[in-house]
C-alpha atoms as a PDB file:
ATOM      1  CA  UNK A   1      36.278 -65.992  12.448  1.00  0.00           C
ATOM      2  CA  UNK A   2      32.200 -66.059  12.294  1.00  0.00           C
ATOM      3  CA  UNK A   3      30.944 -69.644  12.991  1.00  0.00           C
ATOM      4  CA  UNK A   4      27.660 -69.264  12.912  1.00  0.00           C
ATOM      5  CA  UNK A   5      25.398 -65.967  11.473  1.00  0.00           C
ATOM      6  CA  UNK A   6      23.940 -65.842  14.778  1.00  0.00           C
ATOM      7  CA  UNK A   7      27.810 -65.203  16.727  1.00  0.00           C
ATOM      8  CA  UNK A   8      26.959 -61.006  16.100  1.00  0.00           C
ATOM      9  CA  UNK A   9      23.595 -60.896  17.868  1.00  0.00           C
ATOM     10  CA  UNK A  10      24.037 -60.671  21.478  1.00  0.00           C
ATOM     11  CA  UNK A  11      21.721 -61.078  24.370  1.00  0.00           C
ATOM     12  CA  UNK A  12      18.940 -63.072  23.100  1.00  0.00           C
ATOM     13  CA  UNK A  13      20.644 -66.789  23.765  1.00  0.00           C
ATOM     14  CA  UNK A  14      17.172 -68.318  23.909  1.00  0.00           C
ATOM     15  CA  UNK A  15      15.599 -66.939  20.507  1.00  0.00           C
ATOM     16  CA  UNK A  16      19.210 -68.606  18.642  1.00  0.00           C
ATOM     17  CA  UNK A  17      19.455 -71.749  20.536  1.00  0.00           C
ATOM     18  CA  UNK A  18      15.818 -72.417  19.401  1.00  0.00           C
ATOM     19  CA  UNK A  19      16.226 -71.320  15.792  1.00  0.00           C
ATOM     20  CA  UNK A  20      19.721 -73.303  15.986  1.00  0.00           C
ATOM     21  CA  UNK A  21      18.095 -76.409  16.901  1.00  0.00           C
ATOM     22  CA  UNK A  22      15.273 -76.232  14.508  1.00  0.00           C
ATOM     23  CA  UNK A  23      17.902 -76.091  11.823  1.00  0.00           C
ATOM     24  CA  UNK A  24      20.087 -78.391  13.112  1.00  0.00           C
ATOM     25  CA  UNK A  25      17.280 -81.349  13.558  1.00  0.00           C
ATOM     26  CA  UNK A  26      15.642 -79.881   9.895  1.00  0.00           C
ATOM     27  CA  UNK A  27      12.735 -79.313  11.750  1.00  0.00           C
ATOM     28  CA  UNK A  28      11.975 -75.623  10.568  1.00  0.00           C
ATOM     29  CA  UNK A  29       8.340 -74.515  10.958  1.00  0.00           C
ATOM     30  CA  UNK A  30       6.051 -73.406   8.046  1.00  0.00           C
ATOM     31  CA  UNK A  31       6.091 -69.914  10.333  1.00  0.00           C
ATOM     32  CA  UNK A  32       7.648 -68.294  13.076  1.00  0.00           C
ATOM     33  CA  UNK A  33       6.510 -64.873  15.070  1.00  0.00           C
ATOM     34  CA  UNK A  34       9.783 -63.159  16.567  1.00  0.00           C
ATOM     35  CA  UNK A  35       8.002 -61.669  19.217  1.00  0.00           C
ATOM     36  CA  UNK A  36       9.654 -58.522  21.148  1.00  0.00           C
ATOM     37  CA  UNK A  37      10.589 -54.978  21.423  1.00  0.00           C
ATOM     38  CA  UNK A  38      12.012 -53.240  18.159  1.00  0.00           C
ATOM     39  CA  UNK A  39      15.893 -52.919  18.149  1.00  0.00           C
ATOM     40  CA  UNK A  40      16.652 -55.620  20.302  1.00  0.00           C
ATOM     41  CA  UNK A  41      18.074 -57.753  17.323  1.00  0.00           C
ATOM     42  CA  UNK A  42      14.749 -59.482  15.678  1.00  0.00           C
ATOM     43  CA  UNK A  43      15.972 -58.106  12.298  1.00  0.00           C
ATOM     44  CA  UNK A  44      19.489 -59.458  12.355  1.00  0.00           C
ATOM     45  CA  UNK A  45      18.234 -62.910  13.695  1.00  0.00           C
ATOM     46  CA  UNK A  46      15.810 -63.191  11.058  1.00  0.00           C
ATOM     47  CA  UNK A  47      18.524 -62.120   8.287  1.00  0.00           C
ATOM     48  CA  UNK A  48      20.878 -64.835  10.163  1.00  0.00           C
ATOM     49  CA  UNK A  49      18.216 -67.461  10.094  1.00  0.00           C
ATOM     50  CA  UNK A  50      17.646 -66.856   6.282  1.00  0.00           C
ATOM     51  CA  UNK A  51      21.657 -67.359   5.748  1.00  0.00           C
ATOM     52  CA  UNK A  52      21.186 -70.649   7.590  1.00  0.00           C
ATOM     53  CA  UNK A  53      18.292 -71.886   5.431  1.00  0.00           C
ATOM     54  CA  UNK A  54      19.279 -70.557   1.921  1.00  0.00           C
ATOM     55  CA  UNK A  55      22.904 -71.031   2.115  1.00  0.00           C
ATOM     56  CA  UNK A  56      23.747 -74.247   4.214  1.00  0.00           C
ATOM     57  CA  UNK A  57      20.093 -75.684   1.891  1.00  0.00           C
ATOM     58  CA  UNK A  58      21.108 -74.144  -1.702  1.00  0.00           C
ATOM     59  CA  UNK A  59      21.189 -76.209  -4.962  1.00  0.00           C
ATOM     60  CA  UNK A  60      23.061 -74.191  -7.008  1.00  0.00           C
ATOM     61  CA  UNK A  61      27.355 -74.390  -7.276  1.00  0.00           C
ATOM     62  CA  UNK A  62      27.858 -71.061  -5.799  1.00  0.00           C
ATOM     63  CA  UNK A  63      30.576 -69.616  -3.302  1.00  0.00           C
ATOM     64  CA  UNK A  64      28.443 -69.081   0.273  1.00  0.00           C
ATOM     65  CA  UNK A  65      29.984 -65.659   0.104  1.00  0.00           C
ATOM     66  CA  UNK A  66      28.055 -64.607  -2.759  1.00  0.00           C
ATOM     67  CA  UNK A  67      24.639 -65.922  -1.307  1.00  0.00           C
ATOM     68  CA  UNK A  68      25.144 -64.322   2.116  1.00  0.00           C
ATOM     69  CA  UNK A  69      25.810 -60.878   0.330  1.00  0.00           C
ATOM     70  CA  UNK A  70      22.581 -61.723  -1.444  1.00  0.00           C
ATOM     71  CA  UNK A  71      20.750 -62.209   1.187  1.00  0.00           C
ATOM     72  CA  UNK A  72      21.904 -59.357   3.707  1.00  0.00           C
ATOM     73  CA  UNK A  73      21.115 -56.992   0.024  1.00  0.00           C
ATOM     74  CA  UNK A  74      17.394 -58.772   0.134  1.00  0.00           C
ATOM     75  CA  UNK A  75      17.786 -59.420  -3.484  1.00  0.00           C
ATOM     76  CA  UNK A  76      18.259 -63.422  -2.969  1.00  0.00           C
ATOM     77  CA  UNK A  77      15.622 -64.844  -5.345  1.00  0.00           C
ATOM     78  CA  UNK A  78      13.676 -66.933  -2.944  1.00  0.00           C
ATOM     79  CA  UNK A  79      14.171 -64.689  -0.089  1.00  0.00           C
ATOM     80  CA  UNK A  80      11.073 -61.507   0.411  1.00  0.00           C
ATOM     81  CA  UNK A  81      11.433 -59.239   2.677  1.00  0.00           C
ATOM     82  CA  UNK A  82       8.334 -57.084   3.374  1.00  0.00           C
ATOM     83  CA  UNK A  83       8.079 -53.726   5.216  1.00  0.00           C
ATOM     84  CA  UNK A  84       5.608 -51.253   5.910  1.00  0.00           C
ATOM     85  CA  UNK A  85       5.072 -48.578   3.259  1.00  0.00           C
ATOM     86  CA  UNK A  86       3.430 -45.517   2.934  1.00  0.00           C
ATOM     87  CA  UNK A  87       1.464 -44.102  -0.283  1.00  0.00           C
ATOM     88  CA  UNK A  88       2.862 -41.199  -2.183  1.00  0.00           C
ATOM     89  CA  UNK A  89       1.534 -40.102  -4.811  1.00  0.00           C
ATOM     90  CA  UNK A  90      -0.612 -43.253  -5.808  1.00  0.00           C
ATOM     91  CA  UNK A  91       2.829 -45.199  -5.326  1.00  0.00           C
ATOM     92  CA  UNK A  92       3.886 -47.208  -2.880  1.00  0.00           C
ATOM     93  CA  UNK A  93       7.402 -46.036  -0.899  1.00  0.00           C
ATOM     94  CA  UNK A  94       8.988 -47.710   2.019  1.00  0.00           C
ATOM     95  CA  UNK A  95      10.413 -45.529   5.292  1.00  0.00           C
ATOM     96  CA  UNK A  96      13.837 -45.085   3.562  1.00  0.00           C
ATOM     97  CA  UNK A  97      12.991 -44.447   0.348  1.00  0.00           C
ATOM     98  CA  UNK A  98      10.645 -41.324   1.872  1.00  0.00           C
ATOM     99  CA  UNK A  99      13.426 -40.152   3.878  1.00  0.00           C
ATOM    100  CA  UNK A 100      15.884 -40.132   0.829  1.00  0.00           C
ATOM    101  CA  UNK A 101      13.502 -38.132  -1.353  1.00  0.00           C
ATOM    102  CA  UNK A 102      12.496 -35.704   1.833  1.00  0.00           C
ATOM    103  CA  UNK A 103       9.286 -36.469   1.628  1.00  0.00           C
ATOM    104  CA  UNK A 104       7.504 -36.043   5.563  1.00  0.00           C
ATOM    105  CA  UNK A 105       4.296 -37.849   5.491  1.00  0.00           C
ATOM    106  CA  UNK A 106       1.472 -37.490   8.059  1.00  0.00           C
ATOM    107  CA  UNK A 107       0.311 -41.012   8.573  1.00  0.00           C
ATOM    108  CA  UNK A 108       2.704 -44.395  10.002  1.00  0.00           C
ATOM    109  CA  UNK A 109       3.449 -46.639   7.213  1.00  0.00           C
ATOM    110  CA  UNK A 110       1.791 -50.026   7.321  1.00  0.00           C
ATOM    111  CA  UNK A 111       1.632 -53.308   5.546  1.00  0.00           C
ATOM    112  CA  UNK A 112      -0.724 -53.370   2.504  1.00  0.00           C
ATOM    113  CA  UNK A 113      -3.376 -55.751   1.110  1.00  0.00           C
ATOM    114  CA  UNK A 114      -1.155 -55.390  -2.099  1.00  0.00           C
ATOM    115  CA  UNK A 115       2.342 -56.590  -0.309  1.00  0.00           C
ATOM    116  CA  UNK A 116       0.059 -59.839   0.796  1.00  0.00           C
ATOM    117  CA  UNK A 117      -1.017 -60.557  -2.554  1.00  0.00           C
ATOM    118  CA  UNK A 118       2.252 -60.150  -3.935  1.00  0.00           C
ATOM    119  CA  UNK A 119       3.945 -62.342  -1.131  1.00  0.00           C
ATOM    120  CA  UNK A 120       1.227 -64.805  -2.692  1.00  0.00           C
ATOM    121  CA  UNK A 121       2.358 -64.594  -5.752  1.00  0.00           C
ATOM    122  CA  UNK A 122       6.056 -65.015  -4.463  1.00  0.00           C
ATOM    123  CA  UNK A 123       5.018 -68.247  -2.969  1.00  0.00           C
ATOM    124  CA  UNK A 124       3.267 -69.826  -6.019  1.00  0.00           C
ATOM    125  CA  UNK A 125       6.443 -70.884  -7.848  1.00  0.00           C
ATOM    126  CA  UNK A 126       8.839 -73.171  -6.233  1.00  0.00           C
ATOM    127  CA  UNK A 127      12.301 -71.927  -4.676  1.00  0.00           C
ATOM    128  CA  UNK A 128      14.763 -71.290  -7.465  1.00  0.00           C
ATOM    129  CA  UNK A 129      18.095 -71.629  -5.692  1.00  0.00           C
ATOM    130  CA  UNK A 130      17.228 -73.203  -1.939  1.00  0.00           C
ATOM    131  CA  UNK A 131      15.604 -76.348  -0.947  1.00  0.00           C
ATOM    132  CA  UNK A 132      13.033 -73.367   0.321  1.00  0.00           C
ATOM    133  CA  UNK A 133      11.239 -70.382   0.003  1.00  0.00           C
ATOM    134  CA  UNK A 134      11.882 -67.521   3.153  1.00  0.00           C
ATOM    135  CA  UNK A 135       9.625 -64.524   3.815  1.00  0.00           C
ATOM    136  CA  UNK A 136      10.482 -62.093   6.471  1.00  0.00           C
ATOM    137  CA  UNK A 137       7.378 -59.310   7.250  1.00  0.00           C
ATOM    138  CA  UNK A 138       8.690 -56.784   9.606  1.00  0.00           C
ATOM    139  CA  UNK A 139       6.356 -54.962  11.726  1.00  0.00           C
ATOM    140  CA  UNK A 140       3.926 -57.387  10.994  1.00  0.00           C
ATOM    141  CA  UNK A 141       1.600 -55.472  13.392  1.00  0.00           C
ATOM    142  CA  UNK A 142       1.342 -52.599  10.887  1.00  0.00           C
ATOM    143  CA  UNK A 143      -0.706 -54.733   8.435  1.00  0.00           C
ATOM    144  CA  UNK A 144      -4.119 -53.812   8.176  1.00  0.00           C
ATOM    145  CA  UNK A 145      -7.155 -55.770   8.894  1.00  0.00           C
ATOM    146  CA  UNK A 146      -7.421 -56.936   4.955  1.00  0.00           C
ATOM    147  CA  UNK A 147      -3.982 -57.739   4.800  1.00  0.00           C
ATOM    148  CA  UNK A 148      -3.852 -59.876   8.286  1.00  0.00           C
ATOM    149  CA  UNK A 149      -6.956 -61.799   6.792  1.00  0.00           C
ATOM    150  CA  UNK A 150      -4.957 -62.354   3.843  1.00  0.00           C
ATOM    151  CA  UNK A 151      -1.791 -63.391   5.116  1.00  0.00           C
ATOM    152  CA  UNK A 152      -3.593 -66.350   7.154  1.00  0.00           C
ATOM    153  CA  UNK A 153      -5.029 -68.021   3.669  1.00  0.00           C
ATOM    154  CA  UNK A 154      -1.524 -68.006   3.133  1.00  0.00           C
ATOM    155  CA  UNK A 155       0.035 -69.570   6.230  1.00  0.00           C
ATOM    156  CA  UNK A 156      -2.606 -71.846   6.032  1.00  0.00           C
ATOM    157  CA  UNK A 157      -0.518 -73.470   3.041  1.00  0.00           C
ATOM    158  CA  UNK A 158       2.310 -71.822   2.991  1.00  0.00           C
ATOM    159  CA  UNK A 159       4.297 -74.538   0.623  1.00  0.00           C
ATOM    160  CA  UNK A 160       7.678 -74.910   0.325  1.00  0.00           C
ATOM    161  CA  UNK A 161       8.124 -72.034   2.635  1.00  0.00           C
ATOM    162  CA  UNK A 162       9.103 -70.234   5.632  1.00  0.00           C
ATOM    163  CA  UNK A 163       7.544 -66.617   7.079  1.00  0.00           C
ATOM    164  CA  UNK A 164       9.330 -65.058   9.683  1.00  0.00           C
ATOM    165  CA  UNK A 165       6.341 -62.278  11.235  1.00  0.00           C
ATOM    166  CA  UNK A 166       8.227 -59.677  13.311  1.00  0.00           C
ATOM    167  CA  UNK A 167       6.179 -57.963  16.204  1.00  0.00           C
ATOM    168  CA  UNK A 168       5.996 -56.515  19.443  1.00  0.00           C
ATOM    169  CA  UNK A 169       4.203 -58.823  21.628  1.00  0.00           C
ATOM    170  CA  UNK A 170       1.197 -61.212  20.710  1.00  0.00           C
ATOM    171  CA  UNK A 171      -1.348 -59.033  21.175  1.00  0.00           C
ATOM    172  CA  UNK A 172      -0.680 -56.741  18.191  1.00  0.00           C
ATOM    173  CA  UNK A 173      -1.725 -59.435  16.243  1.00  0.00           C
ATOM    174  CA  UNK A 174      -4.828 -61.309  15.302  1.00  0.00           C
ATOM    175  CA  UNK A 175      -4.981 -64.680  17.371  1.00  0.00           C
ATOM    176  CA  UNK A 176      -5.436 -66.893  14.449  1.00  0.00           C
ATOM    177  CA  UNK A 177      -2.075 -65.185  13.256  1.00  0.00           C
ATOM    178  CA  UNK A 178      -0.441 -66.413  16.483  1.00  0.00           C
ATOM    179  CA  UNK A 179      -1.675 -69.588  16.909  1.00  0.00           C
ATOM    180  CA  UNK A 180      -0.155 -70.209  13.321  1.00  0.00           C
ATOM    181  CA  UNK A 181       3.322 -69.489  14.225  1.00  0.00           C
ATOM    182  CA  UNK A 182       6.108 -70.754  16.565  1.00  0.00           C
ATOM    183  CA  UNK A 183       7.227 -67.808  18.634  1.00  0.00           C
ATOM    184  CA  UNK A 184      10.499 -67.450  19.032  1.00  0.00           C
ATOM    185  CA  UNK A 185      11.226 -64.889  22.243  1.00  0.00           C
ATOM    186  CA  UNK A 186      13.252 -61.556  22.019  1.00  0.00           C
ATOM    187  CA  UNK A 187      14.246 -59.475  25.151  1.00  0.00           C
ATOM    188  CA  UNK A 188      15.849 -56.040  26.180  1.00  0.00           C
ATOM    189  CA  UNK A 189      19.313 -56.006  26.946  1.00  0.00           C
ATOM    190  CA  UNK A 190      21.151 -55.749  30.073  1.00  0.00           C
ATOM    191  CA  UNK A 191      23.346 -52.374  30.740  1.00  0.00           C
ATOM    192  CA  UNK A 192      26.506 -54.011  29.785  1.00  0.00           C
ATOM    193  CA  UNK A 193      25.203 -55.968  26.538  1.00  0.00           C
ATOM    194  CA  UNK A 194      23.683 -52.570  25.678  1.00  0.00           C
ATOM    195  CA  UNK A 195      26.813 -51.171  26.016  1.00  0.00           C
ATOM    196  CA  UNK A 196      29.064 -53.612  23.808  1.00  0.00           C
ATOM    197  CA  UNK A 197      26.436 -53.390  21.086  1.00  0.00           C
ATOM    198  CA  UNK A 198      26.511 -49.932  20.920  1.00  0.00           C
ATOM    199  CA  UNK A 199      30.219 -49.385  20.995  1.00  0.00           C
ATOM    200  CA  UNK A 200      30.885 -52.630  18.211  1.00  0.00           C
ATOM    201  CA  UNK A 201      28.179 -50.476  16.061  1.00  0.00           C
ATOM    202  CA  UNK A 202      30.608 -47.167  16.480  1.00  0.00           C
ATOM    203  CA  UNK A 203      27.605 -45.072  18.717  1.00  0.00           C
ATOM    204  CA  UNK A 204      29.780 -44.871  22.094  1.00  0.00           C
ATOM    205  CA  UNK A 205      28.564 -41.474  21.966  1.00  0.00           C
ATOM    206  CA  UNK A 206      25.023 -42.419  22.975  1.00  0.00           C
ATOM    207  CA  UNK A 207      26.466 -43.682  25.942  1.00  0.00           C
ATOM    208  CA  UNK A 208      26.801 -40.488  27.596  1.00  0.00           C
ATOM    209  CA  UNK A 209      23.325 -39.402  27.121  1.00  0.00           C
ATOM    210  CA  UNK A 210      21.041 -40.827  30.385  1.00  0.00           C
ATOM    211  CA  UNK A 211      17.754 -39.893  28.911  1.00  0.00           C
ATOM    212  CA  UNK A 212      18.589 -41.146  25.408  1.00  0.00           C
ATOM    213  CA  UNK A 213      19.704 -44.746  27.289  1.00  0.00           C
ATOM    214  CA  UNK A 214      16.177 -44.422  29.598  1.00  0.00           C
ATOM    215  CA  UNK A 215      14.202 -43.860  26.802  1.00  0.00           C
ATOM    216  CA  UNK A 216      15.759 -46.766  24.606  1.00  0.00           C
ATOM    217  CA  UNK A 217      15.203 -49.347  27.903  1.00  0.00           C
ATOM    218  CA  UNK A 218      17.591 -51.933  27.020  1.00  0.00           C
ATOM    219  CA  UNK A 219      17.119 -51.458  23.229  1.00  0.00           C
ATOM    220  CA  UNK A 220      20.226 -50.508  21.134  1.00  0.00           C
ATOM    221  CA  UNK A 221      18.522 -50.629  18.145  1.00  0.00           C
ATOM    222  CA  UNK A 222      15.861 -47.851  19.309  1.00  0.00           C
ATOM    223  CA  UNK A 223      18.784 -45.758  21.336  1.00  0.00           C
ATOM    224  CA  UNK A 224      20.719 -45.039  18.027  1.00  0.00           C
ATOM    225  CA  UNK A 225      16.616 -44.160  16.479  1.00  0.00           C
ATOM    226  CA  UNK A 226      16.070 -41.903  19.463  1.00  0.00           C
ATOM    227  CA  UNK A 227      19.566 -40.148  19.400  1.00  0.00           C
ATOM    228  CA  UNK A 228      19.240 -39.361  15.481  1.00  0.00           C
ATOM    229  CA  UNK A 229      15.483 -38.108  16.302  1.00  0.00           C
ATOM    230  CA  UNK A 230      16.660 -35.882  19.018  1.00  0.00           C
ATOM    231  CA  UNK A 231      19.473 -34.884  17.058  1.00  0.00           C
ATOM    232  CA  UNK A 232      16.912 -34.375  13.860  1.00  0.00           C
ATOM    233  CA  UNK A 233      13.922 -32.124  15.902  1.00  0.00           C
ATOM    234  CA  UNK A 234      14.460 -28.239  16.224  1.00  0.00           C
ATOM    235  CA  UNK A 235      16.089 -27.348  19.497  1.00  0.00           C
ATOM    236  CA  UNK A 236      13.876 -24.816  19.906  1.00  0.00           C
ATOM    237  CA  UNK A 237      10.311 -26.660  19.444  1.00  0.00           C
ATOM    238  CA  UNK A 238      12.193 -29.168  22.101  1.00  0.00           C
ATOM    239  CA  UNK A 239      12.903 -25.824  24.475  1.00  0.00           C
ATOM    240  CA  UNK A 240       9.340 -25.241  23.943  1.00  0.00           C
ATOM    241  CA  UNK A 241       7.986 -28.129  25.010  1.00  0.00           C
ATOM    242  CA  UNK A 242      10.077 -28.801  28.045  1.00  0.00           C
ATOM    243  CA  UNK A 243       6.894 -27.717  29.934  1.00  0.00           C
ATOM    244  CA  UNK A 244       3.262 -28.475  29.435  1.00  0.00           C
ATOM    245  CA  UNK A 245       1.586 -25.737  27.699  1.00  0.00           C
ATOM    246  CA  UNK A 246       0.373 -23.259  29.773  1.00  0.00           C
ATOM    247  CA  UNK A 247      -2.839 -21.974  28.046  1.00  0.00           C
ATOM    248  CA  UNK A 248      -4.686 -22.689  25.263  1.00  0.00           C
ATOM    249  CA  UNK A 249      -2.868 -20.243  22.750  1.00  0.00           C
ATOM    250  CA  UNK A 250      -0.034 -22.139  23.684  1.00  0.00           C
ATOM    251  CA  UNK A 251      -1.072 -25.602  23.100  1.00  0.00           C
ATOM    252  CA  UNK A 252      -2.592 -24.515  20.035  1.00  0.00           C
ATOM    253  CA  UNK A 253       0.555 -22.700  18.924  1.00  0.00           C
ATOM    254  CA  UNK A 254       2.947 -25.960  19.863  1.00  0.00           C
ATOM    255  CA  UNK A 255       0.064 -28.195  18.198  1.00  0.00           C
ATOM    256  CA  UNK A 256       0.556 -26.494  14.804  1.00  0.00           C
ATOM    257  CA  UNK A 257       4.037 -26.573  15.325  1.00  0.00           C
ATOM    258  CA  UNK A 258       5.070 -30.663  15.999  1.00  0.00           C
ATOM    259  CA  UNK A 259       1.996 -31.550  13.117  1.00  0.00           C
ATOM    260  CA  UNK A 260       3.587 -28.529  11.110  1.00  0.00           C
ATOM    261  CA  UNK A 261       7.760 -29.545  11.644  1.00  0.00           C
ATOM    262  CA  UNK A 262       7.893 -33.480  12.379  1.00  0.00           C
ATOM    263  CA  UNK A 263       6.822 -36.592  10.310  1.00  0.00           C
ATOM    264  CA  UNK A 264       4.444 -38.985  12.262  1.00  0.00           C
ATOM    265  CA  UNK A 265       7.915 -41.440  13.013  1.00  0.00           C
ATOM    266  CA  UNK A 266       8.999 -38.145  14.745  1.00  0.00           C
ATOM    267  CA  UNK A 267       6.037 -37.694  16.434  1.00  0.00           C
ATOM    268  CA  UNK A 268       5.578 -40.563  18.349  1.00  0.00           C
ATOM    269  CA  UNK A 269       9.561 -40.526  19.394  1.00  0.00           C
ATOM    270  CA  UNK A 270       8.300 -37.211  20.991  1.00  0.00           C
ATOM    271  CA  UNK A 271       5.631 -38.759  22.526  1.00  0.00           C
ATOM    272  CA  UNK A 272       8.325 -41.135  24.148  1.00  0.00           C
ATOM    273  CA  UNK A 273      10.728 -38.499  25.321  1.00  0.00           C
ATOM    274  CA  UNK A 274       8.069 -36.030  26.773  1.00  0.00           C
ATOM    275  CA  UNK A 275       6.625 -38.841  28.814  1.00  0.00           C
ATOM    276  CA  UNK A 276      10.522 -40.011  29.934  1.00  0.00           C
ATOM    277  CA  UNK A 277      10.938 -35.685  30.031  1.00  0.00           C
ATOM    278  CA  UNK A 278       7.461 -34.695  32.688  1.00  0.00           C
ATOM    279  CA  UNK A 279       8.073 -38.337  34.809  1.00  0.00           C
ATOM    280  CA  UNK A 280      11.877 -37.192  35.451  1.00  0.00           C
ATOM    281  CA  UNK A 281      10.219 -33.521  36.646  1.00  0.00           C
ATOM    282  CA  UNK A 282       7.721 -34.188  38.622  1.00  0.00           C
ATOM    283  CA  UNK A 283       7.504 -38.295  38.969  1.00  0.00           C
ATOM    284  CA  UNK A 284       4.030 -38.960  40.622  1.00  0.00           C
ATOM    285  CA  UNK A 285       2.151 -35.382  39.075  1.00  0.00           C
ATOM    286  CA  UNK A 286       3.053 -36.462  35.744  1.00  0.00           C
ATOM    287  CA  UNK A 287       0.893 -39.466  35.752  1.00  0.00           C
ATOM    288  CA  UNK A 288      -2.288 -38.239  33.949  1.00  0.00           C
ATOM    289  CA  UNK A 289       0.084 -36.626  30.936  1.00  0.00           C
ATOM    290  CA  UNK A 290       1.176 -39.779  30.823  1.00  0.00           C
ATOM    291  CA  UNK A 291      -1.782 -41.096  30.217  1.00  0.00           C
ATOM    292  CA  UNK A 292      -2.793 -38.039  27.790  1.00  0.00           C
ATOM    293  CA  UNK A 293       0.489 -38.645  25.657  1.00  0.00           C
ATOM    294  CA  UNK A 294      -0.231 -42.503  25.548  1.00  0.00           C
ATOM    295  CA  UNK A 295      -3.644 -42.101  24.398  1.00  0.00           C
ATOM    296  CA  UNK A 296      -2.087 -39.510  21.531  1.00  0.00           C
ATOM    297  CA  UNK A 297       0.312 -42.018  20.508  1.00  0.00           C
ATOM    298  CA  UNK A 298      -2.832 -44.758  20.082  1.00  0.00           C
ATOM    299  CA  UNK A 299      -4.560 -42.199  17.866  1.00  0.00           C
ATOM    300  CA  UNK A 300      -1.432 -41.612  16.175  1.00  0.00           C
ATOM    301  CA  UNK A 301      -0.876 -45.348  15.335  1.00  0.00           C
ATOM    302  CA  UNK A 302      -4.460 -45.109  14.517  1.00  0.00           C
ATOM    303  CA  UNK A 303      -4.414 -42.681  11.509  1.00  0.00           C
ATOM    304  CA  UNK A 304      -5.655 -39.814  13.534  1.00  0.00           C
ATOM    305  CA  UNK A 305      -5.279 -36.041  12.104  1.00  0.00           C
ATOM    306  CA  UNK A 306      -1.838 -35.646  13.706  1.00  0.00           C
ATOM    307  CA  UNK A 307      -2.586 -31.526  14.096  1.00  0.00           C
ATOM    308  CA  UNK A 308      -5.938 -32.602  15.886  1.00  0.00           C
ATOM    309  CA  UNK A 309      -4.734 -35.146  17.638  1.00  0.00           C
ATOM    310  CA  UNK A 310      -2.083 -32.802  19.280  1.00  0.00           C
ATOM    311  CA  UNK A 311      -4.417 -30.192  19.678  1.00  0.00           C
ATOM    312  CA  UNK A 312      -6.787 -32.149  21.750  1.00  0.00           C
ATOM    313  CA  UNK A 313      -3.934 -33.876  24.241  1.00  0.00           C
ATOM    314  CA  UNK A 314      -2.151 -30.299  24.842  1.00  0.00           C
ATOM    315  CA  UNK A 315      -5.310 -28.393  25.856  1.00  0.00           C
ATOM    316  CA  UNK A 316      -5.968 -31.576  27.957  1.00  0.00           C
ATOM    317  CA  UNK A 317      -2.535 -31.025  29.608  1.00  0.00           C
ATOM    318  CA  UNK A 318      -3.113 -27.739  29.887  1.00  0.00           C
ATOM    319  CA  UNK A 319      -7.253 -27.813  31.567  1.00  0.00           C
ATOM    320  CA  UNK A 320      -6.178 -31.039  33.419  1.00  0.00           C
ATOM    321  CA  UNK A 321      -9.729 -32.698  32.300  1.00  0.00           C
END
């Protein structure tokens, strides 16, 4: 039996024994920054943190059962959950409702001045149900410069609230974000953690695949992403790539191709597995298309032309410039 909505997370002791305590002492911050690598479990402590402060602090006569379900189906009514979206056709679609409708777009999704105003808005009425108000914004670093400036008039008086900012480290933030927030440390899992996560989540299979495991480093969550992405790329673009390009008509050709064939989440896995892919090769050599790939993936995550930006970092591979 579940004590505590925290006993499924494993490996990240320190993150739920301070959440735990904050609860337990009712000393929970106006804001908190899970700060750490995706797929290590931010997502499911945040989600367990909300269950503690909506369903253990809830005024209405309802079974705890019902709430939790709520809450793990985001549609708890003083529970928002915001995520990066992208714009489609002058509407605004999240990362799963694009892949449902097939629609590959060209740019990374990121947080909106929009979502800010309307976590505002969320945050101008009192809690309806709990004692208060939770907000969870996951990859907080994807908000844009208006939206970051927004969200701090906000966490300057953020009510009868809690936000929960998930990120990769500090520094993918604005500073007076940071210094608003308690951070609350994630980590990367040990081997055998890695393993029981894996296997209780029913992908053994990934466990059999080194460069899948090398490539996650410790983080479940972004083995299962990498072994669906591998599994989702033509074999033969992979095949292709296996080596830098050789000439310019071929780095051209192979540009076209990953711009033409993969969306921009796709894109930056690759970016990940050819730099894991030339290091196991030829180690020490490999160094400067390291470098190349990395600066790619910063112009990726910076809105770049994705054919361009391709274009440019193979015919660097390729004149060693």
């Amino acid at each position: 039996m579940v004590s505590s909505p925290f006993d499924t997370l494993l490996g990240q002791s320190t993150g739920i024994e301070l959440l735990l305590r904050a609860v337990d002492c009712n000393r929970i911050a106006p804001a908190y920054l899970f700060v750490g690598p995706a797929g290590v479990g931010r997502r499911l402590a945040a989600a367990a943190f909300a269950e503690l402060v909506l369903v253990h602090r809830s005024s209405v006569a309802e079974n705890s059962q019902d709430i939790r379900r709520r809450i793990h189906q985001r549609n708890h009514p003083d529970l928002l959950w915001v995520e990066p979206t992208y714009l489609h056709q002058g509407k605004r679609i999240t990362p799963a409702e694009a892949a449902e409708l097939g629609i590959k777009l060209k740019s990374p999704p990121q947080i909106r001045l929009e979502q800010i105003r309307e976590l505002a808005r969320f945050l101008s009425r009192p809690p309806l149900e709990a004692q208060r108000s939770l907000v969870v914004i996951d990859q907080a670093e994807t908000m844009a410069e208006a939206a970051a400036n927004g969200l701090l008039k906000t966490l300057e008086e953020p009510g009868q609230a809690t936000l929960i900012l998930l990120a990769p480290d500090t520094h993918t933030l604005l500073p007076t974000l940071v210094s608003r927030c308690q951070c609350v440390p994630f980590s990367r899992l040990d081997p055998d953690t890695m393993a029981t996560v894996l296997q209780r989540t029913g992908h053994e299979d990934i466990l059999a695949q080194p460069e899948i495991l090398a490539i996650a480093q410790g983080s479940p969550g972004q083995a299962i992403a990498s072994w669906q992405q591998h599994q989702a790329i033509p074999t033969d673009l992979l095949q292709d790539l296996a080596q830098p390009p050789q000439n310019l008509r071929q780095a051209l050709d192979q540009a076209r191709s990953i711009a033409k064939e993969l969306d921009t989440e796709a894109q930056l896995w690759l970016i990940d597995y050819l730099q894991h892919h030339y290091w196991q090769q030829v180690q020490v050599q490999a160094i400067p298309w390291l470098e190349r790939l990395e600066q790619a993936r910063r112009h990726l995550l910076g809105y770049g032309q994705p054919r361009l930006v391709w274009e440019v970092t193979l015919m660097d591979l390729v004149s060693g410039d």
